[in-house]
C-alpha atoms as a PDB file:
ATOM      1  CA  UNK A   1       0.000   0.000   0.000  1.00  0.00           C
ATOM      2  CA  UNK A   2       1.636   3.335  -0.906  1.00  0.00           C
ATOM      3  CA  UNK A   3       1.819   6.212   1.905  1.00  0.00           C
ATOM      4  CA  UNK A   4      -0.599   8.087   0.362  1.00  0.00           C
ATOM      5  CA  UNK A   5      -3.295   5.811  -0.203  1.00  0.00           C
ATOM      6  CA  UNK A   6      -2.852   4.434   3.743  1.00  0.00           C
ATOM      7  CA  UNK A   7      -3.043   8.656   4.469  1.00  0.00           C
ATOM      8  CA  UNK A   8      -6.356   8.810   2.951  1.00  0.00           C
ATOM      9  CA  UNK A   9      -7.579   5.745   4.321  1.00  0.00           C
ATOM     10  CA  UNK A  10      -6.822   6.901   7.899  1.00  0.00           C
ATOM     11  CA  UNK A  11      -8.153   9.980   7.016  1.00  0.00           C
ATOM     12  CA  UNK A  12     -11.020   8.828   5.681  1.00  0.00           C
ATOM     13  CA  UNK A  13     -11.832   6.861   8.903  1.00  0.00           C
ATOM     14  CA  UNK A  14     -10.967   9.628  11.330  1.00  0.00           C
ATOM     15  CA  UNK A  15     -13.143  11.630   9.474  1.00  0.00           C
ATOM     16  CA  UNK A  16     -16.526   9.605   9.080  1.00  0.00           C
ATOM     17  CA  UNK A  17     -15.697   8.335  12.769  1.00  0.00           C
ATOM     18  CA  UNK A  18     -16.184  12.028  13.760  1.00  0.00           C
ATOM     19  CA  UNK A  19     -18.715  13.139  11.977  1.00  0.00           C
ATOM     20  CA  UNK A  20     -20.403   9.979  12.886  1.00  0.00           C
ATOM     21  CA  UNK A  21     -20.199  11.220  16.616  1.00  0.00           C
ATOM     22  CA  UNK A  22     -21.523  14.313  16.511  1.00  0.00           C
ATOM     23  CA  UNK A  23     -24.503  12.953  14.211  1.00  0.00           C
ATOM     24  CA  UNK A  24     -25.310  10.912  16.966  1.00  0.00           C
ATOM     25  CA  UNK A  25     -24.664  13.272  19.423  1.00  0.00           C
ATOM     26  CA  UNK A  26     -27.360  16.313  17.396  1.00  0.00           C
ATOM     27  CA  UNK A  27     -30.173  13.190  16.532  1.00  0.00           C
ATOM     28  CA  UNK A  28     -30.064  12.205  20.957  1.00  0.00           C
ATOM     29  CA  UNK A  29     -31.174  15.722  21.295  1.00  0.00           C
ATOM     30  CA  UNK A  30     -28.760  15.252  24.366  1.00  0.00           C
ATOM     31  CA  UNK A  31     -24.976  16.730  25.221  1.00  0.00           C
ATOM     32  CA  UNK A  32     -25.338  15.534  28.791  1.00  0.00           C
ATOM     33  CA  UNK A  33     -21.297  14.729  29.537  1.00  0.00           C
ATOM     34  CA  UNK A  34     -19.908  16.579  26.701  1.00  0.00           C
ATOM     35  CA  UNK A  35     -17.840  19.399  27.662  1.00  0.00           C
ATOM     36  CA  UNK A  36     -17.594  22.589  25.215  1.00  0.00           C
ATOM     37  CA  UNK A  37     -13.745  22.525  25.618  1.00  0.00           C
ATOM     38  CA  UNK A  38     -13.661  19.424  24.092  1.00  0.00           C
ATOM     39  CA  UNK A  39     -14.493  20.726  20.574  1.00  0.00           C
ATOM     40  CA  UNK A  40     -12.851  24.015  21.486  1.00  0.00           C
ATOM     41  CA  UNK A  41      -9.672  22.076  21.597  1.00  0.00           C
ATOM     42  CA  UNK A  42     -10.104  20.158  18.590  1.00  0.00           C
ATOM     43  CA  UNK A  43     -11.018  23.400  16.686  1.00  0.00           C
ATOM     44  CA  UNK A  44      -7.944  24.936  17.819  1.00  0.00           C
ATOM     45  CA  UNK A  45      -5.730  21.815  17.322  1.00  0.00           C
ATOM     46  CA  UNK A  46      -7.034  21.270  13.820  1.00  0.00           C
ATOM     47  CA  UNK A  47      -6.771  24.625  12.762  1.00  0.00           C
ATOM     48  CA  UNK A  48      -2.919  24.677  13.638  1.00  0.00           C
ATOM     49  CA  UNK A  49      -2.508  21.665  12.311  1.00  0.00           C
ATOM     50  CA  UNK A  50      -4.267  22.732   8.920  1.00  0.00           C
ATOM     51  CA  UNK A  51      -1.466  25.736   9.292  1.00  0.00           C
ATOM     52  CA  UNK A  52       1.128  23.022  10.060  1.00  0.00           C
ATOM     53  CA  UNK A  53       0.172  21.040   6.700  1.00  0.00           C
ATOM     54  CA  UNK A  54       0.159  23.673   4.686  1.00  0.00           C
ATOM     55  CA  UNK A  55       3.997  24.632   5.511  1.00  0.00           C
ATOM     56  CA  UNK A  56       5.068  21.056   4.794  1.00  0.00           C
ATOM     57  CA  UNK A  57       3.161  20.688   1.965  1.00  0.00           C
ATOM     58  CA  UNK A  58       0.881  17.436   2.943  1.00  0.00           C
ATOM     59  CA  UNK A  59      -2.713  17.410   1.141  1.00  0.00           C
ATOM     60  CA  UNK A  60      -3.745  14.748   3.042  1.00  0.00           C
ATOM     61  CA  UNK A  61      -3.610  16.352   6.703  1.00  0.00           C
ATOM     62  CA  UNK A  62      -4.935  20.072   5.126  1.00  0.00           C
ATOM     63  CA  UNK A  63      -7.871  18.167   3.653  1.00  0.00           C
ATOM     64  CA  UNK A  64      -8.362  16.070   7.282  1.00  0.00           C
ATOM     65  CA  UNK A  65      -7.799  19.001   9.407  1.00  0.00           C
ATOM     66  CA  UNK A  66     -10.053  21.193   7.622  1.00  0.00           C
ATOM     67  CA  UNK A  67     -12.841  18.696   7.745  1.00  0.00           C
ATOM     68  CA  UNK A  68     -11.688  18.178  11.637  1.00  0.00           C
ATOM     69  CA  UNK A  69     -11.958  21.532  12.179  1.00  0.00           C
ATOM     70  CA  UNK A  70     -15.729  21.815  11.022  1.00  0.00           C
ATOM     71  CA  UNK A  71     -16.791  19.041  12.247  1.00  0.00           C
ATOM     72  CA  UNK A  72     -15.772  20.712  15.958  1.00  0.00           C
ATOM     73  CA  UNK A  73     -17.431  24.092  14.819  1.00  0.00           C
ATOM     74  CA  UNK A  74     -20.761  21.751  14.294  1.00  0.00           C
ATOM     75  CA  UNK A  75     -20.194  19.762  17.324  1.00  0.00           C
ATOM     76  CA  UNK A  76     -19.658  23.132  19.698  1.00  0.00           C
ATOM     77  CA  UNK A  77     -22.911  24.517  17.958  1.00  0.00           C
ATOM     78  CA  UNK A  78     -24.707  21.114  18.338  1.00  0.00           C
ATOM     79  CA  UNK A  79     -23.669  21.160  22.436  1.00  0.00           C
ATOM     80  CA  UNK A  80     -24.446  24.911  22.734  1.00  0.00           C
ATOM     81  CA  UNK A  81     -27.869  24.201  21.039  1.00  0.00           C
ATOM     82  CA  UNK A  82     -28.473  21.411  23.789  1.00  0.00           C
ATOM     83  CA  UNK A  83     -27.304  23.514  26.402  1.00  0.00           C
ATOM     84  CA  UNK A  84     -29.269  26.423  25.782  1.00  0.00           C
ATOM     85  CA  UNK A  85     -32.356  24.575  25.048  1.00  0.00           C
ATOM     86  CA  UNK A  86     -31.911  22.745  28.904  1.00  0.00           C
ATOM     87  CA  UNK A  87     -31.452  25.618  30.491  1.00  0.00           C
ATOM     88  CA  UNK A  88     -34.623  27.366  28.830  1.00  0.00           C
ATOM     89  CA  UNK A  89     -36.458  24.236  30.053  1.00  0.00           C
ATOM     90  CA  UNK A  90     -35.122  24.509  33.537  1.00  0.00           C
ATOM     91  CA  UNK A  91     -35.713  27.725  33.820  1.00  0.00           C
ATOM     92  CA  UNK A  92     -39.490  27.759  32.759  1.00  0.00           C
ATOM     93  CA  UNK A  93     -39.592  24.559  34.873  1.00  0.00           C
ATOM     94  CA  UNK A  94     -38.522  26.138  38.203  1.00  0.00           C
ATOM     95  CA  UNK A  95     -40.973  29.393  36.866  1.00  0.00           C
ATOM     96  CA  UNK A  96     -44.123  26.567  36.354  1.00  0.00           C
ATOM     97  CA  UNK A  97     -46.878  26.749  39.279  1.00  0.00           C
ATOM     98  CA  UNK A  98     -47.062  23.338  41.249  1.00  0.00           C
ATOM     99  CA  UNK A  99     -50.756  22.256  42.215  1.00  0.00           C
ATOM    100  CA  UNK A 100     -50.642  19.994  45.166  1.00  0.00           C
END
């Protein structure tokens, strides 16, 4: 197998592993767990990496670190949608009259 077939083929597994993750993550409806940071992290690891792959000249880790770095951008907005919309239910729960 030539390096830059086994590249893609890592990258291609990272890559639908990910995405796979946060699919899962948006169609729960739930980010109980999952810290903001984490895709904060990846966003800014990717991005440097993307930076990083750029200087050395490597297609295969601009392409993957590009797609990396969306795929936290979607995951932070998936986990900030979550949060926000638990907090708005909390909030209009603790507001709700209780009949006893």
């Amino acid at each position: 197998m030539s390096p830059e077939l086994l590249g893609w083929s890592a990258s291609l597994i990272l890559v639908v592993t990910i995405a796979y993750q946060v699919y899962t993550q948006w169609q729960s409806g739930d980010s109980d767990g999952v810290s903001p940071w984490l895709f904060i992290g990846q966003l800014v690891a990717s991005t440097t990496f993307v930076f990083y792959a750029v200087l050395i000249g490597s297609t295969v880790f601009i392409v993957t670190n590009a797609l990396m770095a969306l795929s936290a951008v979607t995951g932070l907005t998936v986990c900030m949608v979550h949060q926000r919309r638990d907090k708005k239910a909390a909030i209009c729960e603790q507001a709700r009259p209780r009949i006893t």
